[in-house]
Protein backbone atom coordinates (compact mmCIF):
# COMPACT_ATOMS: atom_id res chain seq x y z
CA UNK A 1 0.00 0.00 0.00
CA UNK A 2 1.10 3.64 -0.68
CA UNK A 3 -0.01 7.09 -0.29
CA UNK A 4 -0.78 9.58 -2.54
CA UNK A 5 -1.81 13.06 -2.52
CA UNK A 6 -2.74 14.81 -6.08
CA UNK A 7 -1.96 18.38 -5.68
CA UNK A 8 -4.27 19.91 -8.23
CA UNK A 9 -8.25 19.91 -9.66
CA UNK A 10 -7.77 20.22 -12.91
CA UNK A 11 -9.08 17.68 -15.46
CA UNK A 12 -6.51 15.71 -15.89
CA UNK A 13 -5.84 15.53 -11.51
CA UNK A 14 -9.84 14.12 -11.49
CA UNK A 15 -8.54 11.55 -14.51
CA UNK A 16 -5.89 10.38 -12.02
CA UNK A 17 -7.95 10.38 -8.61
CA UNK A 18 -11.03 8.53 -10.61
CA UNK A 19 -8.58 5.91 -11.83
CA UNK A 20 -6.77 5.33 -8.58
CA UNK A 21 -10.01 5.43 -6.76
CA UNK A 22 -12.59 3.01 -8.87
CA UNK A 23 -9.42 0.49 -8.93
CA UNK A 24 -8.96 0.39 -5.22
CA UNK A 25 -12.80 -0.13 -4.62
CA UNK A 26 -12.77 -2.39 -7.30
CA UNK A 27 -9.47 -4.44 -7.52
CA UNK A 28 -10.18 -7.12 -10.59
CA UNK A 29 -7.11 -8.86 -9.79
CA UNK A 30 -5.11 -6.72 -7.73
CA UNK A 31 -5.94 -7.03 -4.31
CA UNK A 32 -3.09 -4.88 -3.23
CA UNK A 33 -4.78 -2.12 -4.52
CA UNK A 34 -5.26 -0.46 -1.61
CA UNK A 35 -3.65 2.83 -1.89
CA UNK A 36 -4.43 5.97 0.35
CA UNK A 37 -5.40 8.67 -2.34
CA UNK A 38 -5.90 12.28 -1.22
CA UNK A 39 -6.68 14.99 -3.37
CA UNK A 40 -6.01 18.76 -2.66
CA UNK A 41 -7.20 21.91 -4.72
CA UNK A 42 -9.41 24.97 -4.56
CA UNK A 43 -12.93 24.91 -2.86
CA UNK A 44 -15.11 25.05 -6.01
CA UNK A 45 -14.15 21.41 -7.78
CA UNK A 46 -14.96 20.12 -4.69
CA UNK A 47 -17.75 21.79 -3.55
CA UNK A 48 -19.14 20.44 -7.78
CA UNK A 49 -18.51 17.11 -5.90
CA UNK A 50 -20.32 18.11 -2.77
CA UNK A 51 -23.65 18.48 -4.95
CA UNK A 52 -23.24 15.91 -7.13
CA UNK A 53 -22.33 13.11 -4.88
CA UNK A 54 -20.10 11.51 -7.09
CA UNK A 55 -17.28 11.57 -9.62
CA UNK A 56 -18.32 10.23 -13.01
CA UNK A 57 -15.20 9.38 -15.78
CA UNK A 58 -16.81 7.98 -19.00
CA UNK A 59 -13.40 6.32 -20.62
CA UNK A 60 -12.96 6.34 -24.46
CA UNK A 61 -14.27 2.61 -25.08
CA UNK A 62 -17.51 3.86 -22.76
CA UNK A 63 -16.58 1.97 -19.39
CA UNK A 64 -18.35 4.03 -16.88
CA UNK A 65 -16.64 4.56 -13.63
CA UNK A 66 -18.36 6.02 -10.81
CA UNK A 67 -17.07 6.78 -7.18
CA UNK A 68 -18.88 7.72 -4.70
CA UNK A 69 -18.47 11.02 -2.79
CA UNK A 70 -18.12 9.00 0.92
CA UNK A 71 -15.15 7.24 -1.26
CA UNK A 72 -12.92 10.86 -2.11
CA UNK A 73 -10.79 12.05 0.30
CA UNK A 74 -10.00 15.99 -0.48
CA UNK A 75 -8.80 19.04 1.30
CA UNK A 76 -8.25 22.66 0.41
CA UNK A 77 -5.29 22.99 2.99
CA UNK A 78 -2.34 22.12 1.41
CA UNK A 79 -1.03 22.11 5.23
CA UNK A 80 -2.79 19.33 5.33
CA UNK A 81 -0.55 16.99 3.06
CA UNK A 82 2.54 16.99 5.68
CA UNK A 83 -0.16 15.23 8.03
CA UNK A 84 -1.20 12.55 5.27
CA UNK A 85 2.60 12.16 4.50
CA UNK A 86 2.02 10.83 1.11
CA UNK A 87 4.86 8.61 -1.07
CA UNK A 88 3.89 10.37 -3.84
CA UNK A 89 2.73 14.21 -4.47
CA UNK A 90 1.27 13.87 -7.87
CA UNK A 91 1.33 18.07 -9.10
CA UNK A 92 -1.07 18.61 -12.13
CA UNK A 93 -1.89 22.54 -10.66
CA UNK A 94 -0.84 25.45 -13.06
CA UNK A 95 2.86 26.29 -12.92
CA UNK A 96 1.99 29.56 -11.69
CA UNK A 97 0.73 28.53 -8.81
CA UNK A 98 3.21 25.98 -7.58
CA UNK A 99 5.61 27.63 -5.43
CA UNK A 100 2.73 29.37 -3.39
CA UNK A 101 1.07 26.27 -2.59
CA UNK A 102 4.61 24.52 -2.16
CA UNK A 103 5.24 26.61 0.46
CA UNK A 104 2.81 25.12 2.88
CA UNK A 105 4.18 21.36 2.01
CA UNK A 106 8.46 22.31 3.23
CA UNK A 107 8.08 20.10 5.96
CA UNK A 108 7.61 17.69 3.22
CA UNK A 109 11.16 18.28 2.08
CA UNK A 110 13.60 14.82 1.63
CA UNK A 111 10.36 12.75 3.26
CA UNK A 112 8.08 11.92 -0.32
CA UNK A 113 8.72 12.13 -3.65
CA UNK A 114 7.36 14.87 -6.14
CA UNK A 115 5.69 14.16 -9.74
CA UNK A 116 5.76 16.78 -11.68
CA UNK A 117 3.08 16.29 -14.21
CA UNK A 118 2.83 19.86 -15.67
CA UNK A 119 3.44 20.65 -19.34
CA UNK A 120 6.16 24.00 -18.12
CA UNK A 121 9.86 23.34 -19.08
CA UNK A 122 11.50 24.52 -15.66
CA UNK A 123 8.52 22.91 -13.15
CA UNK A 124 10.78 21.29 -11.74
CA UNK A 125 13.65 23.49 -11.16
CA UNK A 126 10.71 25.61 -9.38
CA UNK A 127 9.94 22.96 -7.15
CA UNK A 128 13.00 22.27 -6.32
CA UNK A 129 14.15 25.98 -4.69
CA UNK A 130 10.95 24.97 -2.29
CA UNK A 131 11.48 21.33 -1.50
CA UNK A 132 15.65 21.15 -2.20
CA UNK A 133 16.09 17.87 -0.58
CA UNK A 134 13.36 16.23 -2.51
CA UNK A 135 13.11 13.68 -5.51
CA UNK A 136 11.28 15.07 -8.19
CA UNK A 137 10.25 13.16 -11.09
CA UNK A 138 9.12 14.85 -14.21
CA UNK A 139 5.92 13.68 -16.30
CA UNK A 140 3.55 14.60 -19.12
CA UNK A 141 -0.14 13.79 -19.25
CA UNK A 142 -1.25 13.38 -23.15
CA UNK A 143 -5.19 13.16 -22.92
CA UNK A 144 -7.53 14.89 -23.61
CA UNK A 145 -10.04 14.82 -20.86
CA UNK A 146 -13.21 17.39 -20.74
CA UNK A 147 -15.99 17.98 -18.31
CA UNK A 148 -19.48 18.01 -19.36
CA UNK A 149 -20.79 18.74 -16.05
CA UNK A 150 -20.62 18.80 -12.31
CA UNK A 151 -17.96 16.01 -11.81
CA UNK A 152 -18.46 14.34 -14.93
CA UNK A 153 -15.36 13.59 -17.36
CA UNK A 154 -14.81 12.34 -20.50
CA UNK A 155 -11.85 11.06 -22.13
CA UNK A 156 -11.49 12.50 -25.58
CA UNK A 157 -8.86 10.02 -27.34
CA UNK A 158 -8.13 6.21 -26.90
CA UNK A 159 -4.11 7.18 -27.66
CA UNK A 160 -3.46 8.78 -24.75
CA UNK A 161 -0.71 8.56 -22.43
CA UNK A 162 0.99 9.08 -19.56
CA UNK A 163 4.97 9.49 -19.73
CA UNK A 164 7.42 9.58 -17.07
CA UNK A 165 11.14 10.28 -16.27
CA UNK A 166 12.81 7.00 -15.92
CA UNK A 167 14.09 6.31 -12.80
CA UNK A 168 13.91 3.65 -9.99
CA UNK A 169 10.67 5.70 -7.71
CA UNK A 170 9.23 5.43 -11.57
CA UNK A 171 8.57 1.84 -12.02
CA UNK A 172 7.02 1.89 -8.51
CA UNK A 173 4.19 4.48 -9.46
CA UNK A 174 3.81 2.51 -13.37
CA UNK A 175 3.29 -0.52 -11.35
CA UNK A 176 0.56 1.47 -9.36
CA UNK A 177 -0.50 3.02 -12.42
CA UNK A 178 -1.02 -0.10 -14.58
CA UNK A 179 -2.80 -1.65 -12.02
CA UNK A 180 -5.34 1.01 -12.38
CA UNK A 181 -5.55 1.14 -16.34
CA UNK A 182 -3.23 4.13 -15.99
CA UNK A 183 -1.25 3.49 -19.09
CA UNK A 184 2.46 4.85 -18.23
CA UNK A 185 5.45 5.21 -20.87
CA UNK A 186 8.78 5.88 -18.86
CA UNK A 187 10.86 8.00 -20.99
CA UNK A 188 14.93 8.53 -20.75
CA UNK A 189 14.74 11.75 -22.57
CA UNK A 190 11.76 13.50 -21.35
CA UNK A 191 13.16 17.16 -21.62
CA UNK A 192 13.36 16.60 -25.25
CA UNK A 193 9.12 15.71 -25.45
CA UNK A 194 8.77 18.23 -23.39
CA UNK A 195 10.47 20.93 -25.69
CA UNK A 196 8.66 18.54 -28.79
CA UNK A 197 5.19 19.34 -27.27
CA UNK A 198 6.25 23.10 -26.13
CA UNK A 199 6.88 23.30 -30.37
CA UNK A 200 3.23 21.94 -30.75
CA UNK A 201 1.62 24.55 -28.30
CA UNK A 202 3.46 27.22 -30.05
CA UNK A 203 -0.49 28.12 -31.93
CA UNK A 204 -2.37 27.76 -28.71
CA UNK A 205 -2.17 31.55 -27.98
CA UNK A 206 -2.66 32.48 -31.59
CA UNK A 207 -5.78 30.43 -31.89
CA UNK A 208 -7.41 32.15 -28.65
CA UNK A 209 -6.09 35.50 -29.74
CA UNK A 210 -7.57 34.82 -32.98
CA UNK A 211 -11.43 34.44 -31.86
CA UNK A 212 -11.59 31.99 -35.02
CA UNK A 213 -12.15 28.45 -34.67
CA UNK A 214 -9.66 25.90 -35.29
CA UNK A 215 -10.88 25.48 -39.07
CA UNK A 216 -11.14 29.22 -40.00
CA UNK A 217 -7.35 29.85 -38.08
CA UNK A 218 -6.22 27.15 -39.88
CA UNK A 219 -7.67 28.59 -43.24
CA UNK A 220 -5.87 31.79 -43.04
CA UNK A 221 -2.33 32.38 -43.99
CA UNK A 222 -1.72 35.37 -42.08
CA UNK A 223 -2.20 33.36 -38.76
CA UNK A 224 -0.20 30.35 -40.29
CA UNK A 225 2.63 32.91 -41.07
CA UNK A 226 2.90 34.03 -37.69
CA UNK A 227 2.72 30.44 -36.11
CA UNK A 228 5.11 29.10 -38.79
CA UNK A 229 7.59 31.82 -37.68
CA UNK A 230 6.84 31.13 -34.15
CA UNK A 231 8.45 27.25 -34.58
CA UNK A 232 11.18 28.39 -37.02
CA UNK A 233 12.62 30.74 -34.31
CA UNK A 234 11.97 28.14 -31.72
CA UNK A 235 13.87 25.17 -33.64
CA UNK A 236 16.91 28.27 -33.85
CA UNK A 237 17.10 28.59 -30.25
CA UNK A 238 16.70 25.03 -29.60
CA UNK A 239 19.59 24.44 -32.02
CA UNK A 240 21.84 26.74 -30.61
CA UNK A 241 21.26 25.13 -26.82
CA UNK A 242 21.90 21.51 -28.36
CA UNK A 243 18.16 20.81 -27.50
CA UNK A 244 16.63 17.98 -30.07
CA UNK A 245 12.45 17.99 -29.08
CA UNK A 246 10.90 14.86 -30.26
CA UNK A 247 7.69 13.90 -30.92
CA UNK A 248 5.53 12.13 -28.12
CA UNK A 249 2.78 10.88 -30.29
CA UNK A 250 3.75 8.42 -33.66
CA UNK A 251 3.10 11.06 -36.04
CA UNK A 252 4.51 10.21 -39.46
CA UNK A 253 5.25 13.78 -39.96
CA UNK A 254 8.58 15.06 -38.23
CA UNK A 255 8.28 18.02 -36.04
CA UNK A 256 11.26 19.99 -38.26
CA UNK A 257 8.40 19.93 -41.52
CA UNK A 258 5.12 21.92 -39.50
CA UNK A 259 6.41 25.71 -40.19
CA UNK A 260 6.59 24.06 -43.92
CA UNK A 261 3.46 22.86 -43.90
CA UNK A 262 2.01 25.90 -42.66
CA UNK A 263 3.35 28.01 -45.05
CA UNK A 264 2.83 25.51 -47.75
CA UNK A 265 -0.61 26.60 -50.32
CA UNK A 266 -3.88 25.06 -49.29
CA UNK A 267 -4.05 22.32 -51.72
CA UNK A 268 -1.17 20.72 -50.03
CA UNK A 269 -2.25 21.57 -46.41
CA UNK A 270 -5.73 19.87 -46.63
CA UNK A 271 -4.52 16.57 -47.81
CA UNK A 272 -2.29 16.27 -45.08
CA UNK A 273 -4.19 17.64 -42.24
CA UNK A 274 -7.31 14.88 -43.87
CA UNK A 275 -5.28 12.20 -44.03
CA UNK A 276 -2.35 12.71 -41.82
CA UNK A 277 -3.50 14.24 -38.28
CA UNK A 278 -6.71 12.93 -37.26
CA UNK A 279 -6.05 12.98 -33.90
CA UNK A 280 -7.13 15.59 -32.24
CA UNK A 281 -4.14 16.32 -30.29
CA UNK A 282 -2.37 16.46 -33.30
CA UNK A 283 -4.10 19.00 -35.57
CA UNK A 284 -0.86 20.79 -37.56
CA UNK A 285 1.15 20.70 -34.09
CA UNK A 286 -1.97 23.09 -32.37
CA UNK A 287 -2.15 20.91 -28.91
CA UNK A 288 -6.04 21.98 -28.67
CA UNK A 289 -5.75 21.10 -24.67
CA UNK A 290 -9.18 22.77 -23.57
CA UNK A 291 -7.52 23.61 -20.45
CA UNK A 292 -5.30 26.26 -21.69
CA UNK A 293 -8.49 28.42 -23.03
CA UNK A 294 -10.41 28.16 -20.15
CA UNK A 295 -7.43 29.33 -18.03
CA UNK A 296 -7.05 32.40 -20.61
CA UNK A 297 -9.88 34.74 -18.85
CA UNK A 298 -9.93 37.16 -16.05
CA UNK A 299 -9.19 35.23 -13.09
CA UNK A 300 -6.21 33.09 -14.88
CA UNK A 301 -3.82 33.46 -17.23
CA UNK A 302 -2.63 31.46 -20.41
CA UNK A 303 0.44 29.71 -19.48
CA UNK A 304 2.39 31.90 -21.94
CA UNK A 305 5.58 32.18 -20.37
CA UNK A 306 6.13 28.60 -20.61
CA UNK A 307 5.59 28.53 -23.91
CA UNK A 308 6.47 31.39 -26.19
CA UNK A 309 8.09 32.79 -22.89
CA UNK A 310 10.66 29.43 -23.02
CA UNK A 311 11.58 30.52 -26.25
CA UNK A 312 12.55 34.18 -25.41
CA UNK A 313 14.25 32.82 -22.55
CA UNK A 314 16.13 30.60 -24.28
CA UNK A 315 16.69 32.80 -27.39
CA UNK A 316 17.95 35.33 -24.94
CA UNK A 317 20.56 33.31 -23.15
CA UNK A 318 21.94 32.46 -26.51
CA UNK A 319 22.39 35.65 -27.94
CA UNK A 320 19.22 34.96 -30.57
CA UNK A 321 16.71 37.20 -31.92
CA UNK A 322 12.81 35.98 -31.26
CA UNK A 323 11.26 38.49 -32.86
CA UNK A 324 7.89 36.13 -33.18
CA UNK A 325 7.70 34.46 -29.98
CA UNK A 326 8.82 37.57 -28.13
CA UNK A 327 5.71 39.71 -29.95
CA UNK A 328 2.85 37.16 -29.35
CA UNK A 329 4.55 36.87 -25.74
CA UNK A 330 3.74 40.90 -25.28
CA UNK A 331 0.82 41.00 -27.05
CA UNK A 332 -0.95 38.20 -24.31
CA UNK A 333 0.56 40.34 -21.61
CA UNK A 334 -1.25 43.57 -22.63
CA UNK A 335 -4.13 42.00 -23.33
CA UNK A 336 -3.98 40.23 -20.03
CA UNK A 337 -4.19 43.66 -18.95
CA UNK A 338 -6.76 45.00 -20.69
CA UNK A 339 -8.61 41.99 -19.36
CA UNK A 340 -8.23 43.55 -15.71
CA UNK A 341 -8.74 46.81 -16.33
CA UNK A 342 -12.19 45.88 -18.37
CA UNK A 343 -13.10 43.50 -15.56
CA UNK A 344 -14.27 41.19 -18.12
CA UNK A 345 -12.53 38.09 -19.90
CA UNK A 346 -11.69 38.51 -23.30
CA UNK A 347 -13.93 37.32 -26.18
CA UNK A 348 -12.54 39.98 -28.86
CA UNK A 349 -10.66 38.52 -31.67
CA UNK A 350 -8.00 40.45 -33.62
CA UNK A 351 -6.92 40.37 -37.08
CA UNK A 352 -3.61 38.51 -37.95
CA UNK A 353 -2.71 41.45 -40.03
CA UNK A 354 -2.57 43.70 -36.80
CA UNK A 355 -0.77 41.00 -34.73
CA UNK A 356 1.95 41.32 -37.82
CA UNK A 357 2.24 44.76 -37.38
CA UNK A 358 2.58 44.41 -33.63
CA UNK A 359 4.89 41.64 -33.71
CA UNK A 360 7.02 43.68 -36.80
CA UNK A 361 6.34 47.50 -35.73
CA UNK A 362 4.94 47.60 -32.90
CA UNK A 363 1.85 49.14 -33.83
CA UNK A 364 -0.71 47.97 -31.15
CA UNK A 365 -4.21 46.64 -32.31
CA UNK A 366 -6.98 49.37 -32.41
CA UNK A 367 -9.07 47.05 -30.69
CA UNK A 368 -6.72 47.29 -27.29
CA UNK A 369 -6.29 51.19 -27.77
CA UNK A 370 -10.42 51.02 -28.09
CA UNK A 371 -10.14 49.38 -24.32
């Protein structure tokens, strides 16, 4: 038996805890599936699960699994994880807000072992100035999971995944994992996925800044420009720092061809994004994770400095221009600003044409001077 506290209530932390949960109520095999599982977030998730009585998680082949409210352990007080002393701190919470909630686990540090399963490049290295003496392994999450209501989730994809830093604590948790359907990868080069999927988020911001959906964005060569210029500076930098990002998914189309793509005419583009990336998570390298729109409104923020924000850090330290990634990085910051000084999310879309001339000149978009 182990212990394990998920430090998060996102989607993907309520894909975990139903998982771990259903499988220890219901062991089909494994009778030493009787882990301690405690999850920790805000008060609003949980008070969704309050009301609702139970967590629902429809998987992709339509096995329904259901747990029962008097079966979730959860707390708000991340004071209270020293008390459960887990053997693993599962962290799917926004890199933003690690180091603040961190802060209440140091007498943690050296005592259980961290998994970072956030998507940001230098996660870990945050952690780590909280909790020095503490093992951290680093992990992805590739699903797509939704909510359609109150506690209710949906797994989007059967060819999801769940990759991990190889190491000895590793094989422990995959064993753990497996024997809750959790299907784990372990992974000797996981910095270089990481920087492979960072190179496949590179549109997110573009898309919301966009207002268009994915087909019209996609349609328009203004916005492909910009996103194809986004990964051409970002394979520069990664060059220069001997970085090498590979794919996580089996795509038959190699990461270094996208900006091509993009830029190529339409009657190449549609043939390949038909028959070549019908998986969702792989539309033209735009990792569609609802997550990281939802979190783009008043109250959060879009995750941009791990993305186009990596690449201006990086293209910084090595002496490289990011002319790009460093405009569509300033452009979410003012309008993250405009968002608070509005007191209302954003929902205006702007032209690709003034994002060129923002990203090129400088000029800012009427429709921010308007605000």
């Amino acid at each position: 038996m182990v212990s394990i506290a998920i430090l998060g209530c996102d989607n993907n932390a309520f894909y975990l805890a139903s998982h771990l949960l259903y499988y220890n109520y219901n062991p089909q095999g494994h009778p030493d599936n009787n882990n301690k599982i405690l999850l920790v977030g805000h008060q609003d998730p949980f008070h969704d699960l309050d009301c609702s009585e139970k967590i629902v998680f429809k998987t992709f082949d339509g096995l329904e699994i259901d747990i029962p409210r008097d079966q979730v352990n959860y707390t708000t007080d991340a004071k209270k994880v020293v008390d459960f002393n887990p053997d693993f701190v599962l962290v799917t919470l926004k890199g933003t807000r690690t180091i603040e909630v961190l802060k209440d686990m140091v007498n943690l540090d050296g005592k259980t072992v961290i998994v970072s399963m956030q998507e940001g490049i230098l996660n870990s290295d945050i952690i780590s100035v909280v909790l020095p003496n503490t093992k951290i392994i680093e992990g992805l999450i590739l699903q797509k999971i939704t909510s359609s209501q109150n506690c209710h989730f949906i797994q989007g994809s059967s060819d999801g995944v769940i990759i991990l830093q190889s190491t000895p604590e590793s094989l422990k948790l995959q064993q753990i994992f497996h024997q809750s359907e959790l299907f784990v990868r372990l992974c000797t080069n996981l910095k270089n996925v990481m920087y492979g999927q960072l190179i496949l988020k590179l549109g997110n911001a573009l898309v919301y800044l966009s207002g268009l959906s994915y087909d019209e964005y996609i349609k328009d060569k203004s916005w492909r420009r910009i996103h194809a210029y986004c990964q051409w500076e970002a394979f520069e930098v990664f060059k220069c720092h001997g970085i090498e990002p590979v794919s996580a998914m089996n795509s038959s189309l190699p990461l270094q061809m996208i900006p091509y793509l993009l830029m190529s005419p339409d009657w190449i583009l549609k043939p390949v994004l038909d028959n070549i990336f019908k998986q969702e998570s792989m539309k033209l390298g735009i990792n569609l994770m609802s997550q990281d729109f939802k979190d783009f409104n008043l109250e959060n923020k879009l995750e941009i400095d791990d993305l186009q924000g990596e690449i201006v850090r990086l293209g910084g330290s090595g002496g490289l221009p990011t002319v790009y990634n460093n405009g569509v990085l300033r452009l979410v910051k003012l309008v993250e600003i405009v968002m608070r000084e509005v007191k209302h999310d954003w929902n205006i879309g702007i032209d690709a044409i003034e994002v060129l001339a923002y990203v090129e000149n400088g000029i800012v978009p009427k429709v921010l001077l308007n605000n």
